[in-house]
PDB file of N, CA and C in Angstrom:
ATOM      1  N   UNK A   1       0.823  -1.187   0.000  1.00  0.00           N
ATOM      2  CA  UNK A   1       0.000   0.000   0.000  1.00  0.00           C
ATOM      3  C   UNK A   1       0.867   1.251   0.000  1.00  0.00           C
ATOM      4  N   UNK A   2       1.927   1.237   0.716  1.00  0.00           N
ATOM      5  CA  UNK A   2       3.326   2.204   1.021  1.00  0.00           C
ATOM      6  C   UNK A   2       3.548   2.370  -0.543  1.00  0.00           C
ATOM      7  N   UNK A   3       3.794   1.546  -1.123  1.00  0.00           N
ATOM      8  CA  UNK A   3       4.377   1.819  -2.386  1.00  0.00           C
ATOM      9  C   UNK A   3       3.426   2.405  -3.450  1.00  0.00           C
ATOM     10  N   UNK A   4       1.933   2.047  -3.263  1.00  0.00           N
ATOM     11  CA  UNK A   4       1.220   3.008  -3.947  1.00  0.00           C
ATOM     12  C   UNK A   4       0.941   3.697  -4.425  1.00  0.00           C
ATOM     13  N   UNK A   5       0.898   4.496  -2.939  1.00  0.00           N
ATOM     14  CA  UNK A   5       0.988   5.742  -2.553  1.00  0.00           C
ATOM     15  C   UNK A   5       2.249   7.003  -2.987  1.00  0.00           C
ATOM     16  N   UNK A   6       3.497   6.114  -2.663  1.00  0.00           N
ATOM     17  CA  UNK A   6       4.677   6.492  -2.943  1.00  0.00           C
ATOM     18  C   UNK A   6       4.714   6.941  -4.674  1.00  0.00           C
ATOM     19  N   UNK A   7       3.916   5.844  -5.788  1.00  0.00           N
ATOM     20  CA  UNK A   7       3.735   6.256  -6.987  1.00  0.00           C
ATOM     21  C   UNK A   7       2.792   6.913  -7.561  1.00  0.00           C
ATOM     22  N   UNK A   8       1.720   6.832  -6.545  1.00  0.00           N
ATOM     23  CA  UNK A   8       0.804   8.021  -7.056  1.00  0.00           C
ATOM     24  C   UNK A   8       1.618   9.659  -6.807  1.00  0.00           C
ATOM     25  N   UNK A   9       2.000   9.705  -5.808  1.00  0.00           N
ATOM     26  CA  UNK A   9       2.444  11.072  -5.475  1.00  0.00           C
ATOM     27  C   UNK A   9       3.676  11.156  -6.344  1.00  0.00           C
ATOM     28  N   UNK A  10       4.546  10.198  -7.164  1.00  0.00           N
ATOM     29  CA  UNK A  10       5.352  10.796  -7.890  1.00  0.00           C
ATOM     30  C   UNK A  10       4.679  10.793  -9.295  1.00  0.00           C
ATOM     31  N   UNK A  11       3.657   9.866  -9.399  1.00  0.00           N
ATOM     32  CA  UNK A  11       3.376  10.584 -10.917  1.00  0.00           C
ATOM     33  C   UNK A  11       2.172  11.758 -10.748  1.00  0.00           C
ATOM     34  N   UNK A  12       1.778  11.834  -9.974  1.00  0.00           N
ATOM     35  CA  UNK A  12       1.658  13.498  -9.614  1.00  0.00           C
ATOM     36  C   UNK A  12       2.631  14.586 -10.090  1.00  0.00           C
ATOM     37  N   UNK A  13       3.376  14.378  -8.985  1.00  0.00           N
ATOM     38  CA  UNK A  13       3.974  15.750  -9.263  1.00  0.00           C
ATOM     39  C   UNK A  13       4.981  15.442 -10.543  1.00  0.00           C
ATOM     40  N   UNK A  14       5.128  14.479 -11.038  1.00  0.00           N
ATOM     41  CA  UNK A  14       5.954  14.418 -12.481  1.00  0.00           C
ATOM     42  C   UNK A  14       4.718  14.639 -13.575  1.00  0.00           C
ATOM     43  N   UNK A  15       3.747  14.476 -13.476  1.00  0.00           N
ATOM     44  CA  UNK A  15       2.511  15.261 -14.213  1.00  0.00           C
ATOM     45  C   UNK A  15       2.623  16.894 -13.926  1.00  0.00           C
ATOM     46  N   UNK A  16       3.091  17.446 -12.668  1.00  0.00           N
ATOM     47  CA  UNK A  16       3.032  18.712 -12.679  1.00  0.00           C
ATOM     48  C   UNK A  16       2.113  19.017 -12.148  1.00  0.00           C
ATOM     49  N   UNK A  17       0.864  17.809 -11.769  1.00  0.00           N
ATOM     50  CA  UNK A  17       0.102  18.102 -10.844  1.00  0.00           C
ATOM     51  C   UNK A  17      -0.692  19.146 -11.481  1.00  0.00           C
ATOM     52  N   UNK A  18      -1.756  19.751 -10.600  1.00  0.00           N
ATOM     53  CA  UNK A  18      -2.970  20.641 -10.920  1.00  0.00           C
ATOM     54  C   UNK A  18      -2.865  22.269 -10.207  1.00  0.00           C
ATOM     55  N   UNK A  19      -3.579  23.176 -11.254  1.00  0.00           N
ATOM     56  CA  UNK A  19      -3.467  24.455 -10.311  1.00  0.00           C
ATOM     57  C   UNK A  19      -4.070  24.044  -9.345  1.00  0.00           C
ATOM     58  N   UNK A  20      -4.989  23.669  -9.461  1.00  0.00           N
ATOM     59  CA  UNK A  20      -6.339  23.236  -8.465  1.00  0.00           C
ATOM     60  C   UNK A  20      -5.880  22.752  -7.193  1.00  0.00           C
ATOM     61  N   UNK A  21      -4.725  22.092  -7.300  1.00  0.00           N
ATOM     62  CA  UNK A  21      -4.813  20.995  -5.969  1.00  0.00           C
ATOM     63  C   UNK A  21      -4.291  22.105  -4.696  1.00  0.00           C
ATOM     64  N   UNK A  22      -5.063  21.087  -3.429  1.00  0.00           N
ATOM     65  CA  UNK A  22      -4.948  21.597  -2.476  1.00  0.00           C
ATOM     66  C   UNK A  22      -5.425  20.868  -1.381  1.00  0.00           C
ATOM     67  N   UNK A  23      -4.321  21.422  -0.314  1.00  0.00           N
ATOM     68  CA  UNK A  23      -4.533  20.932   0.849  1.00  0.00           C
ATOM     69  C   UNK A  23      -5.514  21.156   1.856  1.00  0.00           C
ATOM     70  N   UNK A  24      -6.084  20.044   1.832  1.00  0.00           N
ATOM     71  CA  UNK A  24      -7.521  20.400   2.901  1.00  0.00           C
ATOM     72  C   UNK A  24      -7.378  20.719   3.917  1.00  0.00           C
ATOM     73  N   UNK A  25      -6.298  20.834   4.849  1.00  0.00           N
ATOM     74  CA  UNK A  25      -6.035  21.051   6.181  1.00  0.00           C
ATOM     75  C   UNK A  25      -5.433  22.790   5.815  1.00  0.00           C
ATOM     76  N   UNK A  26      -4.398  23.200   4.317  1.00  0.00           N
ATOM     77  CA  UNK A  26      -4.029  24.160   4.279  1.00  0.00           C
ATOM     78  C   UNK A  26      -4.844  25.410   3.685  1.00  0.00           C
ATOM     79  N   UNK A  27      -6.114  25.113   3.081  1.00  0.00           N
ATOM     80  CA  UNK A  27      -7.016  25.649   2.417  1.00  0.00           C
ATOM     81  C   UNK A  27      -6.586  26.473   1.101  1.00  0.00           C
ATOM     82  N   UNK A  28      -6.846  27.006   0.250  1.00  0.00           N
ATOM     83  CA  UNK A  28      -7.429  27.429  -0.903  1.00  0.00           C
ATOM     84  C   UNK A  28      -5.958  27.809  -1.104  1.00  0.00           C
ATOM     85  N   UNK A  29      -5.758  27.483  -2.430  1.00  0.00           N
ATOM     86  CA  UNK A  29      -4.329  27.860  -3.230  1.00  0.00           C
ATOM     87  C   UNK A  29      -3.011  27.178  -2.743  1.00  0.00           C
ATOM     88  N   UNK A  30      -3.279  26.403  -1.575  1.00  0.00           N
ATOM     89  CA  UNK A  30      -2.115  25.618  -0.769  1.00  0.00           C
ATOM     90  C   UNK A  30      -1.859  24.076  -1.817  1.00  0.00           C
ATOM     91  N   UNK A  31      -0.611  24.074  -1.877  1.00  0.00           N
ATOM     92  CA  UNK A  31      -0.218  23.158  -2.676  1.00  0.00           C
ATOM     93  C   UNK A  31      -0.614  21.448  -1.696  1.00  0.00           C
ATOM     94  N   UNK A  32      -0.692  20.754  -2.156  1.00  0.00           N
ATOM     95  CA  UNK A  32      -0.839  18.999  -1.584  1.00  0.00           C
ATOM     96  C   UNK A  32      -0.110  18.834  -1.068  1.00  0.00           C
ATOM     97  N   UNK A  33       0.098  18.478   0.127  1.00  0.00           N
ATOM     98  CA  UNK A  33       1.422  18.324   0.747  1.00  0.00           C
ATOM     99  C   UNK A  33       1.895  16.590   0.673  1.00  0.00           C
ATOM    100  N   UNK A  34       2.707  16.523   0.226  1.00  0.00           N
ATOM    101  CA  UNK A  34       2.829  15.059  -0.494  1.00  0.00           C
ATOM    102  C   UNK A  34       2.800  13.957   1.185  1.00  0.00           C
ATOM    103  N   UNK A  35       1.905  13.619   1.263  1.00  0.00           N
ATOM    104  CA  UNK A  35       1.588  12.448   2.339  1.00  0.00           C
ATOM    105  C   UNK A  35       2.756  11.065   3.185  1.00  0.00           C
ATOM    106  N   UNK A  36       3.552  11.276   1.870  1.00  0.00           N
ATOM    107  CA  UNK A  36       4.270   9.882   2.054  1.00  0.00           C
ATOM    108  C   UNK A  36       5.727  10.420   2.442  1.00  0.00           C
ATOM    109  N   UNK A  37       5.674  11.853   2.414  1.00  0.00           N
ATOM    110  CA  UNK A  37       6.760  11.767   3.297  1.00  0.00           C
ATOM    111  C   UNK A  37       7.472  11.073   4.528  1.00  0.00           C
ATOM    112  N   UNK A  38       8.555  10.589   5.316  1.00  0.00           N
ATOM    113  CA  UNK A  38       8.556  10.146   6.437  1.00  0.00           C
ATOM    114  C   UNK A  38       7.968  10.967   7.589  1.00  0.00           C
ATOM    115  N   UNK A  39       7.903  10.402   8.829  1.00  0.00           N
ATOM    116  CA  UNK A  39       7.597  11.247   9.709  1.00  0.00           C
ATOM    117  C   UNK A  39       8.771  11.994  10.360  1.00  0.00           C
ATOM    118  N   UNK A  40       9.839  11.768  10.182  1.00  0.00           N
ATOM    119  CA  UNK A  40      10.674  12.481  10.822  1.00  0.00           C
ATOM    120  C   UNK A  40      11.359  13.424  10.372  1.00  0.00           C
ATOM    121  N   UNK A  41      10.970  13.695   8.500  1.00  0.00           N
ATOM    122  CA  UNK A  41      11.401  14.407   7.463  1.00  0.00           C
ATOM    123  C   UNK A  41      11.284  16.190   8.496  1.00  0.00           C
ATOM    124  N   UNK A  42      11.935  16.943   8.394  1.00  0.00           N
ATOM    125  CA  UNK A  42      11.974  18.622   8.773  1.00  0.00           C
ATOM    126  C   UNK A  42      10.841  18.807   7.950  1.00  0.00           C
ATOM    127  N   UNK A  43      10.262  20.058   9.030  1.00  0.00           N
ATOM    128  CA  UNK A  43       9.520  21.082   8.199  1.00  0.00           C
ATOM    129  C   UNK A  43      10.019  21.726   7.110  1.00  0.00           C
ATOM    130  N   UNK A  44      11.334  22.221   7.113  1.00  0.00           N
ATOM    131  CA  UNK A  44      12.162  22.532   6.030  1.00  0.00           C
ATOM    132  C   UNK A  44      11.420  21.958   4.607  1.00  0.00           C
ATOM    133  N   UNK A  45      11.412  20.245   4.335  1.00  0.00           N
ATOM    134  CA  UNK A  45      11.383  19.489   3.555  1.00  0.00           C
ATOM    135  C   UNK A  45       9.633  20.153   2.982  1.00  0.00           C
ATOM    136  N   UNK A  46       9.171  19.926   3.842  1.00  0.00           N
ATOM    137  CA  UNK A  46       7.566  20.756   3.292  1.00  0.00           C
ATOM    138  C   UNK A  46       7.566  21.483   2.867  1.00  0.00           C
ATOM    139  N   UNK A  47       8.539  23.332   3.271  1.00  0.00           N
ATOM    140  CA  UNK A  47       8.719  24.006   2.676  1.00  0.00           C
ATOM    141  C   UNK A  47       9.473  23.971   1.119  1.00  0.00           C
ATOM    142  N   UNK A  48      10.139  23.499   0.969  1.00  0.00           N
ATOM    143  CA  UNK A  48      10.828  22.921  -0.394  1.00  0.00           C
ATOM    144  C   UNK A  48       9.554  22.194  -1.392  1.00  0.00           C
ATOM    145  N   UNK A  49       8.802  20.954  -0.948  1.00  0.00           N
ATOM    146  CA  UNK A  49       8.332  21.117  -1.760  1.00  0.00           C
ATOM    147  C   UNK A  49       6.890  21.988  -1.799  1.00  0.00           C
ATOM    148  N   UNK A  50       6.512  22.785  -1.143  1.00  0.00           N
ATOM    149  CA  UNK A  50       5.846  23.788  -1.577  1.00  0.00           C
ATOM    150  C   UNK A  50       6.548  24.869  -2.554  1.00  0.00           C
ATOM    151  N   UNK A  51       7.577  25.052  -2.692  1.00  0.00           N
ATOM    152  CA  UNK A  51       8.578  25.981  -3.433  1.00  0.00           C
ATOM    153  C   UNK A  51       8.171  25.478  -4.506  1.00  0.00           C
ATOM    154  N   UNK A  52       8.641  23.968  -4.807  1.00  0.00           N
ATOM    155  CA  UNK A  52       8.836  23.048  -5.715  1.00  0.00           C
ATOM    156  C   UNK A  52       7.213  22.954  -6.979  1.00  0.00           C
ATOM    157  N   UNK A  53       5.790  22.669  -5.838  1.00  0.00           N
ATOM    158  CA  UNK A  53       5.145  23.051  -6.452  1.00  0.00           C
ATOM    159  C   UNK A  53       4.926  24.633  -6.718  1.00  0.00           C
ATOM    160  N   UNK A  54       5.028  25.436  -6.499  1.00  0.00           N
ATOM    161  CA  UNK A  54       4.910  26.743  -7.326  1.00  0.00           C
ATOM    162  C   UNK A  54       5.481  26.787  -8.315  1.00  0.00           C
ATOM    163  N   UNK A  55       6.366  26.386  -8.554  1.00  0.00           N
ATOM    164  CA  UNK A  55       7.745  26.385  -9.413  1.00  0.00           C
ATOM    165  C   UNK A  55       6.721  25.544 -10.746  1.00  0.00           C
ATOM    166  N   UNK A  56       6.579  24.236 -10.219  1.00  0.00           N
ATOM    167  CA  UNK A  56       6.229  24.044 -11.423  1.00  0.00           C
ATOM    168  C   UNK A  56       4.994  24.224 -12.145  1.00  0.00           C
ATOM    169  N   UNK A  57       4.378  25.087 -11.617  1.00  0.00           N
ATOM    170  CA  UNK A  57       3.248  25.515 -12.169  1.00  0.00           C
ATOM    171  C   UNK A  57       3.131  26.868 -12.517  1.00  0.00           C
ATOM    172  N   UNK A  58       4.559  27.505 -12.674  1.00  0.00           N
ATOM    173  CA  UNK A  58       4.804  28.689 -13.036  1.00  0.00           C
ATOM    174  C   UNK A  58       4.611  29.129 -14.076  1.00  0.00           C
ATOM    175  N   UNK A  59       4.191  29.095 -15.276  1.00  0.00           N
ATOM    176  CA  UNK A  59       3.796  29.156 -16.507  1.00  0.00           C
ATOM    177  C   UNK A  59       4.593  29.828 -16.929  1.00  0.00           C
ATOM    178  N   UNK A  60       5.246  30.887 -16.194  1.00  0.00           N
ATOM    179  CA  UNK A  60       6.074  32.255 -16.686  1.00  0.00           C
ATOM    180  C   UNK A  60       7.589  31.958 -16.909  1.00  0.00           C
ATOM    181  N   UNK A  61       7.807  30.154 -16.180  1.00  0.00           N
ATOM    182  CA  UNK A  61       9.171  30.159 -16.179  1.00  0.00           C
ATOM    183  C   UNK A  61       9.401  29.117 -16.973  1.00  0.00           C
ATOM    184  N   UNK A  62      10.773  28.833 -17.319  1.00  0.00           N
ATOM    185  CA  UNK A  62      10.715  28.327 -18.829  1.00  0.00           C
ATOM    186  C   UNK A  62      10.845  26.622 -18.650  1.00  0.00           C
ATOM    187  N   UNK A  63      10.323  25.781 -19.256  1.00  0.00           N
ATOM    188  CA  UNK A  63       9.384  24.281 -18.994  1.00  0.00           C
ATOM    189  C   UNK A  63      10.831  22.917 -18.297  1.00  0.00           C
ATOM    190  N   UNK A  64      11.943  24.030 -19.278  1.00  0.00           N
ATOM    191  CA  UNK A  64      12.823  23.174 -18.679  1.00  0.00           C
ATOM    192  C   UNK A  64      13.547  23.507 -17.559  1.00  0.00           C
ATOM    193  N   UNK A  65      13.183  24.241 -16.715  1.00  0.00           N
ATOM    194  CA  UNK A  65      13.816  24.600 -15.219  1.00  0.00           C
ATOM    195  C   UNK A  65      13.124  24.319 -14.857  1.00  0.00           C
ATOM    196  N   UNK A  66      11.471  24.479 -14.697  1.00  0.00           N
ATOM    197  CA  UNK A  66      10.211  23.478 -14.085  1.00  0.00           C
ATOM    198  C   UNK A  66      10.620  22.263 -13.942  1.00  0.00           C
ATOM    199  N   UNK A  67      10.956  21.343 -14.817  1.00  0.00           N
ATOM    200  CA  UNK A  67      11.152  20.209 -14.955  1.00  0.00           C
ATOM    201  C   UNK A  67      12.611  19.869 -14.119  1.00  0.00           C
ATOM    202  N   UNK A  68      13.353  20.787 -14.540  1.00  0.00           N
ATOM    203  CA  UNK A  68      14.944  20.501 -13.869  1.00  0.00           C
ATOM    204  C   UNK A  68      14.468  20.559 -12.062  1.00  0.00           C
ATOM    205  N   UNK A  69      13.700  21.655 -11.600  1.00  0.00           N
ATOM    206  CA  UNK A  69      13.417  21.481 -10.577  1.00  0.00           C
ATOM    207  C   UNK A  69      12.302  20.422  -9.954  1.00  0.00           C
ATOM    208  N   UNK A  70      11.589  20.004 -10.708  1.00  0.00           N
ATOM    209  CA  UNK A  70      10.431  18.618  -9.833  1.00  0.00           C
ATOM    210  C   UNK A  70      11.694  17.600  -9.996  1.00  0.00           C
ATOM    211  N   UNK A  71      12.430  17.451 -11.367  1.00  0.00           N
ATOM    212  CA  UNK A  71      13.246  16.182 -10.774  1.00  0.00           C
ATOM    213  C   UNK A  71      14.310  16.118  -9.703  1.00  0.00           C
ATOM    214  N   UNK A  72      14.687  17.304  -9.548  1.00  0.00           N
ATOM    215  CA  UNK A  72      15.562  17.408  -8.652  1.00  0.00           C
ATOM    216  C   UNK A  72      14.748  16.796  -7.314  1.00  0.00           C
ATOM    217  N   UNK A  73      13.754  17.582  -6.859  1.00  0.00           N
ATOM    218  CA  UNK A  73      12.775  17.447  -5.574  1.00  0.00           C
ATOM    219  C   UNK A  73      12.490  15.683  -5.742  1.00  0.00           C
ATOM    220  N   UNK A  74      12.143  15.147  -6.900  1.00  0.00           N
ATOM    221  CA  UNK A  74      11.767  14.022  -6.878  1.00  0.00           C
ATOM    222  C   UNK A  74      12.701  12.819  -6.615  1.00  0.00           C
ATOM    223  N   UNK A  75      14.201  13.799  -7.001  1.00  0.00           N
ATOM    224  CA  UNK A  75      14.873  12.628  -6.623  1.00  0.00           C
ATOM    225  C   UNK A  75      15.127  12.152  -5.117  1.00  0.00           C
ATOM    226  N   UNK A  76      15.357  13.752  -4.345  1.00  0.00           N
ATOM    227  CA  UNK A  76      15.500  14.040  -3.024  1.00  0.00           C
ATOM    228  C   UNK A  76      14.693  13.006  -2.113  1.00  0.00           C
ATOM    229  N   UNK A  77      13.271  13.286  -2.559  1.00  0.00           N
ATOM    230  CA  UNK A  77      12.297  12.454  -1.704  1.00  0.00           C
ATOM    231  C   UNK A  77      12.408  11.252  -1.895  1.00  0.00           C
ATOM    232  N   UNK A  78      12.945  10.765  -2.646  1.00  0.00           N
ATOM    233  CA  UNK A  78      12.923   9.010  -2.483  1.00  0.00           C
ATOM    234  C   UNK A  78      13.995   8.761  -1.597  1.00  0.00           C
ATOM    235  N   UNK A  79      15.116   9.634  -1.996  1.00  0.00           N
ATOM    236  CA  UNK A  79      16.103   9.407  -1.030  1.00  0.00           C
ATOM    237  C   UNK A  79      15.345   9.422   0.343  1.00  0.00           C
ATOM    238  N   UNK A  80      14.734  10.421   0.693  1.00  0.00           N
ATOM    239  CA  UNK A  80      14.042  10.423   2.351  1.00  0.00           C
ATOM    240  C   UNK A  80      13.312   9.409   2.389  1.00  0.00           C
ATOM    241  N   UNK A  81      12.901   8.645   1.897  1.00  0.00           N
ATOM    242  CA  UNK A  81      11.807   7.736   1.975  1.00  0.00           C
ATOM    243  C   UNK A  81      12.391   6.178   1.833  1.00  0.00           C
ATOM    244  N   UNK A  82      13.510   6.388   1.592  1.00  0.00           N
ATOM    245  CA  UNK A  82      14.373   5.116   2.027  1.00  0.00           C
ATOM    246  C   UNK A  82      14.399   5.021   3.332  1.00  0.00           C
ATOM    247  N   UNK A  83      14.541   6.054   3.871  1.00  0.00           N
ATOM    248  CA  UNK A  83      15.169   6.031   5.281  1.00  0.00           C
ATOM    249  C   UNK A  83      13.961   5.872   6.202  1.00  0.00           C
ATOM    250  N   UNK A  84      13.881   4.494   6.938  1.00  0.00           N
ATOM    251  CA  UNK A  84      12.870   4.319   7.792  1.00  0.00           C
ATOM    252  C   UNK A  84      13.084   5.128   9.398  1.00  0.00           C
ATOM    253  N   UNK A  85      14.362   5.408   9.277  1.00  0.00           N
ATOM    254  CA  UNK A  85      14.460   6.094  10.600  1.00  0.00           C
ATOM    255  C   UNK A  85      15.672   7.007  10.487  1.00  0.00           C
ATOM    256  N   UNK A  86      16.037   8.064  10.827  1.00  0.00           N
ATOM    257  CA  UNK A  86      16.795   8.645  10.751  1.00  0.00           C
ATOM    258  C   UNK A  86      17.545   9.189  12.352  1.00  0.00           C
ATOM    259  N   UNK A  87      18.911   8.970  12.117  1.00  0.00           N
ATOM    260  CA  UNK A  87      19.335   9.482  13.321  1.00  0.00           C
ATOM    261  C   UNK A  87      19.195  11.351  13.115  1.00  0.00           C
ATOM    262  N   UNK A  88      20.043  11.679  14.348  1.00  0.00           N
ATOM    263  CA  UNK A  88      19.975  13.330  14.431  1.00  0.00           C
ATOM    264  C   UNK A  88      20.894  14.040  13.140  1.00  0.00           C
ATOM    265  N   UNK A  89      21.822  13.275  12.952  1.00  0.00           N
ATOM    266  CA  UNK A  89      22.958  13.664  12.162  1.00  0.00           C
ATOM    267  C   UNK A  89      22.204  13.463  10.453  1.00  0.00           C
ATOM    268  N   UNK A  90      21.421  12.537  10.233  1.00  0.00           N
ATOM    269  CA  UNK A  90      20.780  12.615   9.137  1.00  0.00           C
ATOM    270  C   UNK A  90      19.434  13.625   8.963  1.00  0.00           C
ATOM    271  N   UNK A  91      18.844  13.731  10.136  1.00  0.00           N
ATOM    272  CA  UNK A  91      17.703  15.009   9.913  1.00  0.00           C
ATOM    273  C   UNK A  91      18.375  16.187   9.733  1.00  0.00           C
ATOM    274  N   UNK A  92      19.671  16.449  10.182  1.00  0.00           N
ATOM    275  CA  UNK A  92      20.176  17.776  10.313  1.00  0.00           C
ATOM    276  C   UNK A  92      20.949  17.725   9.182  1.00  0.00           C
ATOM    277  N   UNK A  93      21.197  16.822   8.428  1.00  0.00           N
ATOM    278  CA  UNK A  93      21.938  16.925   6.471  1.00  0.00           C
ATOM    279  C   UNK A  93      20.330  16.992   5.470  1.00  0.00           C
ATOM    280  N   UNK A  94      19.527  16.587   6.115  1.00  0.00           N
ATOM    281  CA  UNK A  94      17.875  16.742   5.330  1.00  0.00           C
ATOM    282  C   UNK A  94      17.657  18.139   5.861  1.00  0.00           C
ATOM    283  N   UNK A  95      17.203  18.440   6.514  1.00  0.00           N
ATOM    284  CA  UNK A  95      17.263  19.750   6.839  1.00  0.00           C
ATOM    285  C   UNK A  95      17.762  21.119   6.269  1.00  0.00           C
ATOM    286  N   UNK A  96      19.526  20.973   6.402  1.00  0.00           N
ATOM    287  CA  UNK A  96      19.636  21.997   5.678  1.00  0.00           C
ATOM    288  C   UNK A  96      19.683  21.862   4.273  1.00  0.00           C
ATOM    289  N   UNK A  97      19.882  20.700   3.596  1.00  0.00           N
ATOM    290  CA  UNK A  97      19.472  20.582   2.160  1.00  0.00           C
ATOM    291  C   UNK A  97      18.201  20.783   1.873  1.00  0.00           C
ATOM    292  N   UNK A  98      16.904  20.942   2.257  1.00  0.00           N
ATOM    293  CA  UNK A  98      15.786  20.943   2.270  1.00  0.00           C
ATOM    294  C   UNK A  98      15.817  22.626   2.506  1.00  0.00           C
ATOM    295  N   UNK A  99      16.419  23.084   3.261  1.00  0.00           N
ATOM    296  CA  UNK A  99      16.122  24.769   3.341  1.00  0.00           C
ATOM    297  C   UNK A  99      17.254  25.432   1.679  1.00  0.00           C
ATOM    298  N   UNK A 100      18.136  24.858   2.101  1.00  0.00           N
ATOM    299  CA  UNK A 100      19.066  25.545   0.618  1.00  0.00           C
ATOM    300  C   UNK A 100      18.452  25.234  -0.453  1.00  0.00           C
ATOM    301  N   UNK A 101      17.633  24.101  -0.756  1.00  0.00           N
ATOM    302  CA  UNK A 101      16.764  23.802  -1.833  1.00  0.00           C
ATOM    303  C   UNK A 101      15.706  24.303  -2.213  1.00  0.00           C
ATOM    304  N   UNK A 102      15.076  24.736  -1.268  1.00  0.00           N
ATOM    305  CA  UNK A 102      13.649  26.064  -0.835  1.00  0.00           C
ATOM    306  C   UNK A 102      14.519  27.315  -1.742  1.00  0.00           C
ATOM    307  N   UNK A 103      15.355  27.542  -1.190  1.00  0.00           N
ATOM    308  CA  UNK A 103      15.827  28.761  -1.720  1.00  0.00           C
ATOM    309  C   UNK A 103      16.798  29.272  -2.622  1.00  0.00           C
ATOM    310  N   UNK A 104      17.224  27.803  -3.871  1.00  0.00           N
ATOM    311  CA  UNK A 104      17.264  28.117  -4.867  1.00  0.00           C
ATOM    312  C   UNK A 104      16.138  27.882  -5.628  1.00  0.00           C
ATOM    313  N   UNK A 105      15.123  27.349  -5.348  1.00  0.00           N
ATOM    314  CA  UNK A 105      13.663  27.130  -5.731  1.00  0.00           C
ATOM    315  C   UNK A 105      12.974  28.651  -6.128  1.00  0.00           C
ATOM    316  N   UNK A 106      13.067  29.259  -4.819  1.00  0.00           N
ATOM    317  CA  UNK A 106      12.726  30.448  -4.725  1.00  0.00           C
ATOM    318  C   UNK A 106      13.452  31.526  -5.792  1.00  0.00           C
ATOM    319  N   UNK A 107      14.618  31.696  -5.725  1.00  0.00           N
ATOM    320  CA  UNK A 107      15.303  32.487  -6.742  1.00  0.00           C
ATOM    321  C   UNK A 107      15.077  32.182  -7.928  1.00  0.00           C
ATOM    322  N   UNK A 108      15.118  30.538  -8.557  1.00  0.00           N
ATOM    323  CA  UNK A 108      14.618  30.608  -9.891  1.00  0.00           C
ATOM    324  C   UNK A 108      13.476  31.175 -10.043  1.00  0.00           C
ATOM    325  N   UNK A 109      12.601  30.632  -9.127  1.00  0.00           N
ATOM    326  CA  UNK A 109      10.795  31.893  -9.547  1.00  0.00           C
ATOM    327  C   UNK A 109      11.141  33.264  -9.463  1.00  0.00           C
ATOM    328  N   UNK A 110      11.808  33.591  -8.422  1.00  0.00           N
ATOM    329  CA  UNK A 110      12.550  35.043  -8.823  1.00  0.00           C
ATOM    330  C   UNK A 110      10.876  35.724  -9.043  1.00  0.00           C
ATOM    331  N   UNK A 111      10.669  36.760  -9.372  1.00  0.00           N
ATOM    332  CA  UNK A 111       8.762  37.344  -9.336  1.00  0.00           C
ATOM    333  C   UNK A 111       8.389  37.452 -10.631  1.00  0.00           C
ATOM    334  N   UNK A 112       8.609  35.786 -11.327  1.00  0.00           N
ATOM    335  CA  UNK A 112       8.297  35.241 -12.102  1.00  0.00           C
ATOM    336  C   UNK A 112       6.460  34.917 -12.066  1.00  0.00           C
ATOM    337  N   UNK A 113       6.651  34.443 -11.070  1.00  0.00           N
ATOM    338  CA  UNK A 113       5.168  34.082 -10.083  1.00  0.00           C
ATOM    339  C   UNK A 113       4.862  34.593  -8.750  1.00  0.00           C
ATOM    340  N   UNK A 114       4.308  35.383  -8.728  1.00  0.00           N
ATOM    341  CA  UNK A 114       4.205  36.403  -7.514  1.00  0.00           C
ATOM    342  C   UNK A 114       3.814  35.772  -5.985  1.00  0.00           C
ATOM    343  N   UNK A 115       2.860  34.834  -6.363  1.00  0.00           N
ATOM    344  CA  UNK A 115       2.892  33.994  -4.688  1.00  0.00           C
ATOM    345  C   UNK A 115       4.073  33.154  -4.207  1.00  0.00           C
ATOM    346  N   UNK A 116       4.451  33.614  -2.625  1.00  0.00           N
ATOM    347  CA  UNK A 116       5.536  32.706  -2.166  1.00  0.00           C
ATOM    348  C   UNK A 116       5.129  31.691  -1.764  1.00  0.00           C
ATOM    349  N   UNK A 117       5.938  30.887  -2.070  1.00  0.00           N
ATOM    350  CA  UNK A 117       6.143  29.540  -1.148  1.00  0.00           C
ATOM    351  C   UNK A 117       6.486  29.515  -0.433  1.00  0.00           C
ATOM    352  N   UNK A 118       5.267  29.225   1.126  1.00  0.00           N
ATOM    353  CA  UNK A 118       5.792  29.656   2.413  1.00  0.00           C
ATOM    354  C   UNK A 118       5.952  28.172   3.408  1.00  0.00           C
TER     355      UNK A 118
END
């Protein structure tokens, strides 16, 4: 069922996913927050891929940096999702890769697309 899940949410967001989608807990214009993350993944990692979806639904930015960026994110998360448990020393290398990744995310949208990814 783990693995499912795990492929619905990547051919999601390798579809690029929908303007539409949204998180029912985050309400209106909030991107899906991909479910199958681990539980011990940083908030950081949420923020990234919220970056990640803006990014690729940017219309304004050009199809192959969209793309350069979901695969990047897509590769990331499998990597996290190997990991059934993580010590401290591995949340804190997810972590700050997950924030530096937010924020070259962010600079490519650059106010390309005017809503942040918060």
């Amino acid at each position: 069922m783990t693995k499912l899940r795990i492929a619905l949410v990547v051919a999601l967001v390798a579809c690029g996913g929908s303007k539409k989608d949204t998180n029912p807990v985050g309400g209106p214009g909030e991107p899906a927050i991909d479910p199958t993350l681990p539980s011990w993944a940083p908030a950081s990692c949420t923020t990234y891929q919220k970056a990640v979806f803006q990014a690729i639904n940017c219309d304004a930015m050009d199809k192959g940096k969209r793309d350069e960026i979901k695969d990047s994110y897509n590769a990331a998360s499998v990597n996290w999702k190997q990991e059934n448990e993580a010590d401290a020393a591995k949340i804190e290398e997810v972590n700050a890769s997950c924030t530096s990744n937010a924020e070259t995310v962010r600079v490519a949208i650059g106010d390309l697309c005017t809503s942040e990814a918060k």
